[in-house]
N, C-alpha and C. Protein backbone atom coordinates (compact mmCIF):
# COMPACT_ATOMS: atom_id res chain seq x y z
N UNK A 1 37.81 23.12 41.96
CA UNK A 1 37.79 24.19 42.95
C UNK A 1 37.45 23.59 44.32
N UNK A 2 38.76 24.04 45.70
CA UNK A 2 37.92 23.42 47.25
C UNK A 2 37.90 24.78 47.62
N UNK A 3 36.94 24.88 48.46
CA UNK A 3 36.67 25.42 49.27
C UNK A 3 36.95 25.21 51.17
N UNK A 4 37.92 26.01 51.46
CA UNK A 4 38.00 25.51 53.14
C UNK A 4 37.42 26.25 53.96
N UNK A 5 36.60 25.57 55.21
CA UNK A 5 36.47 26.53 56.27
C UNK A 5 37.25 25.74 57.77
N UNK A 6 37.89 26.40 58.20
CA UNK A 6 38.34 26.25 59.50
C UNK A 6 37.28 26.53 60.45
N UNK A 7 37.96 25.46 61.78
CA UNK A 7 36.72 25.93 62.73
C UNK A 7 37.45 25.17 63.95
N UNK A 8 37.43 25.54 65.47
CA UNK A 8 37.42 24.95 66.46
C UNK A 8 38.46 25.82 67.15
N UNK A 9 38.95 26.75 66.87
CA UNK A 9 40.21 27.63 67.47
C UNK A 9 39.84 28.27 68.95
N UNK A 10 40.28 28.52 69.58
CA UNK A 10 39.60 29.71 70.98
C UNK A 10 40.91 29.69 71.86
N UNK A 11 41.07 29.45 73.23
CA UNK A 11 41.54 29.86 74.09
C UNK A 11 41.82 28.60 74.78
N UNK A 12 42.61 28.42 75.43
CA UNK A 12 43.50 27.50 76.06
C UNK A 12 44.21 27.42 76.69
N UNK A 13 44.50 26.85 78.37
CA UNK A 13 45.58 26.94 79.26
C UNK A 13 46.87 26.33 78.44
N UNK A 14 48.13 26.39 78.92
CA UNK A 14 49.29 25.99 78.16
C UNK A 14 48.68 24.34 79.18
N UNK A 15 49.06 23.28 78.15
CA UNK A 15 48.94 22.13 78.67
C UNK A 15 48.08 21.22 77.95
N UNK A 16 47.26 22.00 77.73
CA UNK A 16 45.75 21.70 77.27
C UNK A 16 45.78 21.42 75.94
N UNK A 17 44.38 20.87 75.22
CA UNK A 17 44.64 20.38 73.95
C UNK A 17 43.32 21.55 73.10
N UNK A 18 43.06 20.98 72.05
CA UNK A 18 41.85 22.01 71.18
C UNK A 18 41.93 20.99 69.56
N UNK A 19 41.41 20.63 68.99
CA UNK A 19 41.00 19.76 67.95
C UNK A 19 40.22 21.09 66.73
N UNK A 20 41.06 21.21 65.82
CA UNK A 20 40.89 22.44 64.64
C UNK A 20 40.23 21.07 63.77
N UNK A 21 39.10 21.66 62.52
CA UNK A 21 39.07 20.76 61.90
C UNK A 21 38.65 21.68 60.31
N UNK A 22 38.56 21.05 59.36
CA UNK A 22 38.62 21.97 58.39
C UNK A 22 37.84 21.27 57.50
N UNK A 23 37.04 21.90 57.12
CA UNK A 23 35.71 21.19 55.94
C UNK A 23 35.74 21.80 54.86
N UNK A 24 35.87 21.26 53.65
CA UNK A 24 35.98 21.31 52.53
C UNK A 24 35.00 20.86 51.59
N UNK A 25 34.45 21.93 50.72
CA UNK A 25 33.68 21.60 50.04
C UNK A 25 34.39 21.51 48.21
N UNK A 26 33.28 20.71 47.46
CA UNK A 26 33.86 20.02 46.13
C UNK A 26 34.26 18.43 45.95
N UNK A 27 33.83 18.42 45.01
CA UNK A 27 34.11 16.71 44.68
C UNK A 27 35.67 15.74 44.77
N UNK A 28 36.30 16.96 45.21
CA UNK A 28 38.07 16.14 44.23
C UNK A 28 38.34 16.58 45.85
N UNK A 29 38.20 17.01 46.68
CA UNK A 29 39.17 16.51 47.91
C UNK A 29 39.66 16.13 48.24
N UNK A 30 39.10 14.57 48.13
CA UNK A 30 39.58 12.93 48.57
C UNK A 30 41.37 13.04 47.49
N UNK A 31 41.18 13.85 46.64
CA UNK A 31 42.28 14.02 45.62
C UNK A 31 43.66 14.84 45.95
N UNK A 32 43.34 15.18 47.17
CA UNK A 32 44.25 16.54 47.09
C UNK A 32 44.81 16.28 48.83
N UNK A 33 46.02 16.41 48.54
CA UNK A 33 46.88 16.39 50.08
C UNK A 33 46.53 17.67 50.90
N UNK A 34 46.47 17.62 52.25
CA UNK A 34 46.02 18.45 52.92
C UNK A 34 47.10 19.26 53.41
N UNK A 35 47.03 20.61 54.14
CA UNK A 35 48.08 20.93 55.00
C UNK A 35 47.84 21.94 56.11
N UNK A 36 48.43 22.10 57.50
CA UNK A 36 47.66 22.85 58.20
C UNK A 36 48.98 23.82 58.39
N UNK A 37 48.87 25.24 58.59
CA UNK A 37 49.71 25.99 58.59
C UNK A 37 49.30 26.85 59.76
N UNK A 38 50.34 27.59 60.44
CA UNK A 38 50.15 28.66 61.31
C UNK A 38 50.91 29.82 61.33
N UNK A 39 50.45 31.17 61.93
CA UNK A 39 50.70 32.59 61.54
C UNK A 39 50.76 33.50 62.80
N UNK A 40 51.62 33.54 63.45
CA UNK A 40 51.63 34.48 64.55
C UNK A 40 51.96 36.05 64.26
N UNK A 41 51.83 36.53 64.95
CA UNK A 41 51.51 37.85 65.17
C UNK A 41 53.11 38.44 64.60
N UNK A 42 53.40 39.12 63.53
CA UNK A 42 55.13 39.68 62.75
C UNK A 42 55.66 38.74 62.45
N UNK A 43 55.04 37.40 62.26
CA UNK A 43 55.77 35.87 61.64
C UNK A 43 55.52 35.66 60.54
N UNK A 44 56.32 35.33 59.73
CA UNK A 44 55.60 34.34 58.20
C UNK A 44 54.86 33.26 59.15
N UNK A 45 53.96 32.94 57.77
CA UNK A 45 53.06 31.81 57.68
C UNK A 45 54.26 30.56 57.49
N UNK A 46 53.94 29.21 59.02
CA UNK A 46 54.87 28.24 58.97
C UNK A 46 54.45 26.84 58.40
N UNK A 47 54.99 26.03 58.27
CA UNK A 47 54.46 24.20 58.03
C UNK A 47 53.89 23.55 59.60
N UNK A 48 52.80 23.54 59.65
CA UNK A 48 52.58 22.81 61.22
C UNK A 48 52.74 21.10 60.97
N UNK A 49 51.89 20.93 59.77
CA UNK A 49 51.77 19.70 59.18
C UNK A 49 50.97 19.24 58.27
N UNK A 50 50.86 18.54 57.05
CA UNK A 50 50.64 17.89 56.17
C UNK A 50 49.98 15.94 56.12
N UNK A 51 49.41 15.99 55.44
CA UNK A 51 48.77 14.77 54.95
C UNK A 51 48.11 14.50 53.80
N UNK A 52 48.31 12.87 53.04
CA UNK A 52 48.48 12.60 51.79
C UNK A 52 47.00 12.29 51.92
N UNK A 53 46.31 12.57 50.09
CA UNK A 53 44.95 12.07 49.90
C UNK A 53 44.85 11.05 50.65
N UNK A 54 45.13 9.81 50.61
CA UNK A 54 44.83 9.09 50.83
C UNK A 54 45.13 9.16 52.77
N UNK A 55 45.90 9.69 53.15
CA UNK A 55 46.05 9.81 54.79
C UNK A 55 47.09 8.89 55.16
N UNK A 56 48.06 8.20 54.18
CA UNK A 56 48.98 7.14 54.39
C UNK A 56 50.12 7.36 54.80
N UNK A 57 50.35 8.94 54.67
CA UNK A 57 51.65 10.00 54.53
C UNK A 57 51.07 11.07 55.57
N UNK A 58 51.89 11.11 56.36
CA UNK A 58 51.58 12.36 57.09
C UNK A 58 53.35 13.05 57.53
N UNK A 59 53.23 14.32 57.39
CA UNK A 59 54.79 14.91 58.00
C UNK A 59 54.50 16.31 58.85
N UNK A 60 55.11 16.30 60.12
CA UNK A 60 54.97 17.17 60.89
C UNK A 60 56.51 18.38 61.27
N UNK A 61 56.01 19.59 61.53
CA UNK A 61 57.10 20.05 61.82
C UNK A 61 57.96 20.29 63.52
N UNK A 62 59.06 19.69 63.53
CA UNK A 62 59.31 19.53 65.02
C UNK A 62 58.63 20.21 65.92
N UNK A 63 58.63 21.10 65.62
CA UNK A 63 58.15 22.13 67.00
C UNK A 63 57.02 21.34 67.50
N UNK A 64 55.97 20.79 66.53
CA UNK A 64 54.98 20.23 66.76
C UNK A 64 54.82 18.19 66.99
N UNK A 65 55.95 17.82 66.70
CA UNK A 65 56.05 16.88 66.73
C UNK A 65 55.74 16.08 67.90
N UNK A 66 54.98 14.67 67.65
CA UNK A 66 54.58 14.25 69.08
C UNK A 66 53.38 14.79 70.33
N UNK A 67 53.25 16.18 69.75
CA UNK A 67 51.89 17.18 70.19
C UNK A 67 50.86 16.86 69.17
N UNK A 68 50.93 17.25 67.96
CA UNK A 68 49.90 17.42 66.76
C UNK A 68 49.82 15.86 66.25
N UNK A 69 48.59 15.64 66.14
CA UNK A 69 48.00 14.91 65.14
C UNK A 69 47.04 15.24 63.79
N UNK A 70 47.70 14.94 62.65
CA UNK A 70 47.08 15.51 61.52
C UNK A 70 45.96 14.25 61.29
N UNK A 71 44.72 14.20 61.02
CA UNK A 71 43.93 13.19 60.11
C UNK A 71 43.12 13.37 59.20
N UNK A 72 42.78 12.69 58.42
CA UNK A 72 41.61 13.18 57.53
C UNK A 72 40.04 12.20 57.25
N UNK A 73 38.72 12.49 57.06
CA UNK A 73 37.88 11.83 56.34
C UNK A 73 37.33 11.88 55.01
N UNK A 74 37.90 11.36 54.12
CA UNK A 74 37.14 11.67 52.92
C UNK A 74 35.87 11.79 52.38
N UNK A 75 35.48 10.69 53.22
CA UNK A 75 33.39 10.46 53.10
C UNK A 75 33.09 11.66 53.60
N UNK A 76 33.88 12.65 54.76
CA UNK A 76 33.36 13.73 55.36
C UNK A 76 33.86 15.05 54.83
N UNK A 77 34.69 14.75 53.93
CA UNK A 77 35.41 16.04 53.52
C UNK A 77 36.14 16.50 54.38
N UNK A 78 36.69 16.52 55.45
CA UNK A 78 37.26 16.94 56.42
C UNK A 78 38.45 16.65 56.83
N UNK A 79 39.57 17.79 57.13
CA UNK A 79 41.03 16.99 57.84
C UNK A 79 40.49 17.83 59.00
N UNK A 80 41.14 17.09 60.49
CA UNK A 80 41.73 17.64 61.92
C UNK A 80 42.71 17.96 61.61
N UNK A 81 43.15 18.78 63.11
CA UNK A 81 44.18 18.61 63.78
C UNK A 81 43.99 18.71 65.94
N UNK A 82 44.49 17.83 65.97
CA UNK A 82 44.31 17.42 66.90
C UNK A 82 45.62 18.27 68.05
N UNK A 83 45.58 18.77 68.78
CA UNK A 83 46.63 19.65 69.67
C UNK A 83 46.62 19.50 70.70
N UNK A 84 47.81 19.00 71.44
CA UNK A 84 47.69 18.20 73.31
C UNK A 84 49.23 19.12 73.10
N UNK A 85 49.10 19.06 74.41
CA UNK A 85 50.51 19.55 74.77
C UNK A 85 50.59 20.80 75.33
N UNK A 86 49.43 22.19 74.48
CA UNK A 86 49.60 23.30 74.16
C UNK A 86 50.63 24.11 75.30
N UNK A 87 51.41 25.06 74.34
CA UNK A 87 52.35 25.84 74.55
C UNK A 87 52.08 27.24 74.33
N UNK A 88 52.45 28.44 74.58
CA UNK A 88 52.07 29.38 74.30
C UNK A 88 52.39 29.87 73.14
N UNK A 89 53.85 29.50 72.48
CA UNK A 89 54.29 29.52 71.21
C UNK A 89 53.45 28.84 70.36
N UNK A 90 52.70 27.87 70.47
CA UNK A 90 51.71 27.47 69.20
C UNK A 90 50.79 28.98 69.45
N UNK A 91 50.45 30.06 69.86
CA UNK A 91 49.44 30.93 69.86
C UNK A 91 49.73 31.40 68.39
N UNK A 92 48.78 31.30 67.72
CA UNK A 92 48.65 31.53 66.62
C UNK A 92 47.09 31.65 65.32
N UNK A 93 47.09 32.16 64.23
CA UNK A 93 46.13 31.94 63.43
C UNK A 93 46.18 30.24 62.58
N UNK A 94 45.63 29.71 63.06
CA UNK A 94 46.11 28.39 61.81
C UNK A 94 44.94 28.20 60.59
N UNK A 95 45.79 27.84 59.51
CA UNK A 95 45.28 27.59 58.22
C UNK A 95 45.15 26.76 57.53
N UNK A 96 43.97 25.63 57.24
CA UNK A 96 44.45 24.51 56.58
C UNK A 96 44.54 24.65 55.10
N UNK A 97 44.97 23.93 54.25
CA UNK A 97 45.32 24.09 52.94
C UNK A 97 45.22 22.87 51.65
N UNK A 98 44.87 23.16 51.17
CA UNK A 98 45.04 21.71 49.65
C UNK A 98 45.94 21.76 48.80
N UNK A 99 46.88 21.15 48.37
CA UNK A 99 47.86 21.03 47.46
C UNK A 99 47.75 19.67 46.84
N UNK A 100 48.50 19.79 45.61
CA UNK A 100 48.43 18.25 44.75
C UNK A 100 49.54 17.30 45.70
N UNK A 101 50.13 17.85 46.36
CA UNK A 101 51.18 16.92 47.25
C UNK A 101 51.57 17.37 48.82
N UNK A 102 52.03 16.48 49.16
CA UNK A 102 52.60 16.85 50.62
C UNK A 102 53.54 17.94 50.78
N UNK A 103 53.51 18.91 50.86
CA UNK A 103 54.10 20.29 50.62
C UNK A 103 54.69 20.60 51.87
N UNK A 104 55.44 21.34 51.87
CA UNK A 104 55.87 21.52 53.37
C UNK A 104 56.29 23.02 53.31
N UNK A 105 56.33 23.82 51.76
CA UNK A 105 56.25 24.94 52.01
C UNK A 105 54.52 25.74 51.54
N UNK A 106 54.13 27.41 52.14
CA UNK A 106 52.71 27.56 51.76
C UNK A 106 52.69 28.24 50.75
N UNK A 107 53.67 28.12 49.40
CA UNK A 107 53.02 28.38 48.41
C UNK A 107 53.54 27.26 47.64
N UNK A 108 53.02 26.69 47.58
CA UNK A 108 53.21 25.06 46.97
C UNK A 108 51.66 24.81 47.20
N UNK A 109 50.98 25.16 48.22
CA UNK A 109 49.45 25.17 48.43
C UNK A 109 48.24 25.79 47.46
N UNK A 110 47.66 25.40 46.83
CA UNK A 110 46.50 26.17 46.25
C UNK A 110 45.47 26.78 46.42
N UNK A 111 44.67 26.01 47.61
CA UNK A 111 43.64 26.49 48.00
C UNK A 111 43.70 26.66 49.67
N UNK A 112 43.15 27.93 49.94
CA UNK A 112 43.75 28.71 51.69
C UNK A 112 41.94 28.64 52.40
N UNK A 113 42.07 27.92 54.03
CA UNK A 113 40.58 28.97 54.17
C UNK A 113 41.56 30.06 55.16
N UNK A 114 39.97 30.42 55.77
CA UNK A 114 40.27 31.59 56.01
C UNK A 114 41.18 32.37 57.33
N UNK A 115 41.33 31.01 58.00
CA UNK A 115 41.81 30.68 59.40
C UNK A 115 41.34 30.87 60.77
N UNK A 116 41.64 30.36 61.57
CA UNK A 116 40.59 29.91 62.92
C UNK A 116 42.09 30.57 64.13
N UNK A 117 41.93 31.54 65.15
CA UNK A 117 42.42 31.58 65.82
C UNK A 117 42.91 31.02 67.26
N UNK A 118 44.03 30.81 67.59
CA UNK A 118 44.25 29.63 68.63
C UNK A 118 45.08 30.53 69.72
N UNK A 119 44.67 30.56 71.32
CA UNK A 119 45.52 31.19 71.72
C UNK A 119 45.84 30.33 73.05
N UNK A 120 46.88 30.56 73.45
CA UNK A 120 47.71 29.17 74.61
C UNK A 120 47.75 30.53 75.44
N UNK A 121 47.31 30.43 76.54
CA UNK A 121 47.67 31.12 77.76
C UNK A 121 48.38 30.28 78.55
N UNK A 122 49.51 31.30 79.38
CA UNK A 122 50.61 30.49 80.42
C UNK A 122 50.02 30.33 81.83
């Protein structure tokens, strides 16, 4: 069983960056590929980006590409995400996630927290 909590979301000029990070509690973490997802307002829930237990594998989705940095610490339990660029289209709820693999869709995911809100002003 993980447990996620998101945390670091708020408010943001478009341009600007904001660093989400997601702490996970339970022993098998270090075990389990990560994934960060986002949810705007009448949208499905999308793929922002993904990373392998081990952090060797990472895959991002264009929109975000070259903006987002996914990482993780295992000693800390914890993946980022790291966000430069910001756009107003990233305004969104984001969600990080655990799956046995690099998933790129969110039900392929097992364990959800609860999500941290992010908003890009123009």
């Amino acid at each position: 069983q993980v447990q996620l909590v998101e945390s670091g979301g708020g408010l943001v000029q478009a341009g600007g960056s904001l660093r989400l990070s997601c702490a996970a509690s339970g022993r098998t973490f270090s075990s389990y590929a990560m994934g960060w997802f986002r949810q705007a307002p009448g949208k499905e829930r999308e793929f922002v980006a993904t990373i392998s237990w081990s952090g060797s594998i990472t895959s991002y989705a264009d929109s975000v590409k070259g903006r987002f940095i996914i990482s993780r610490d295992n000693a800390k339990n914890t993946v980022d995400l790291q966000m430069n660029s910001l756009k107003p289209e990233d305004t969104a709820v984001y969600y990080c996630a655990g799956g046995t693999n690099t998933y790129l869709r969110a039900k392929d995911y097992r364990y959800w927290g609860q999500g941290t809100q992010v908003t890009v002003s123009s």
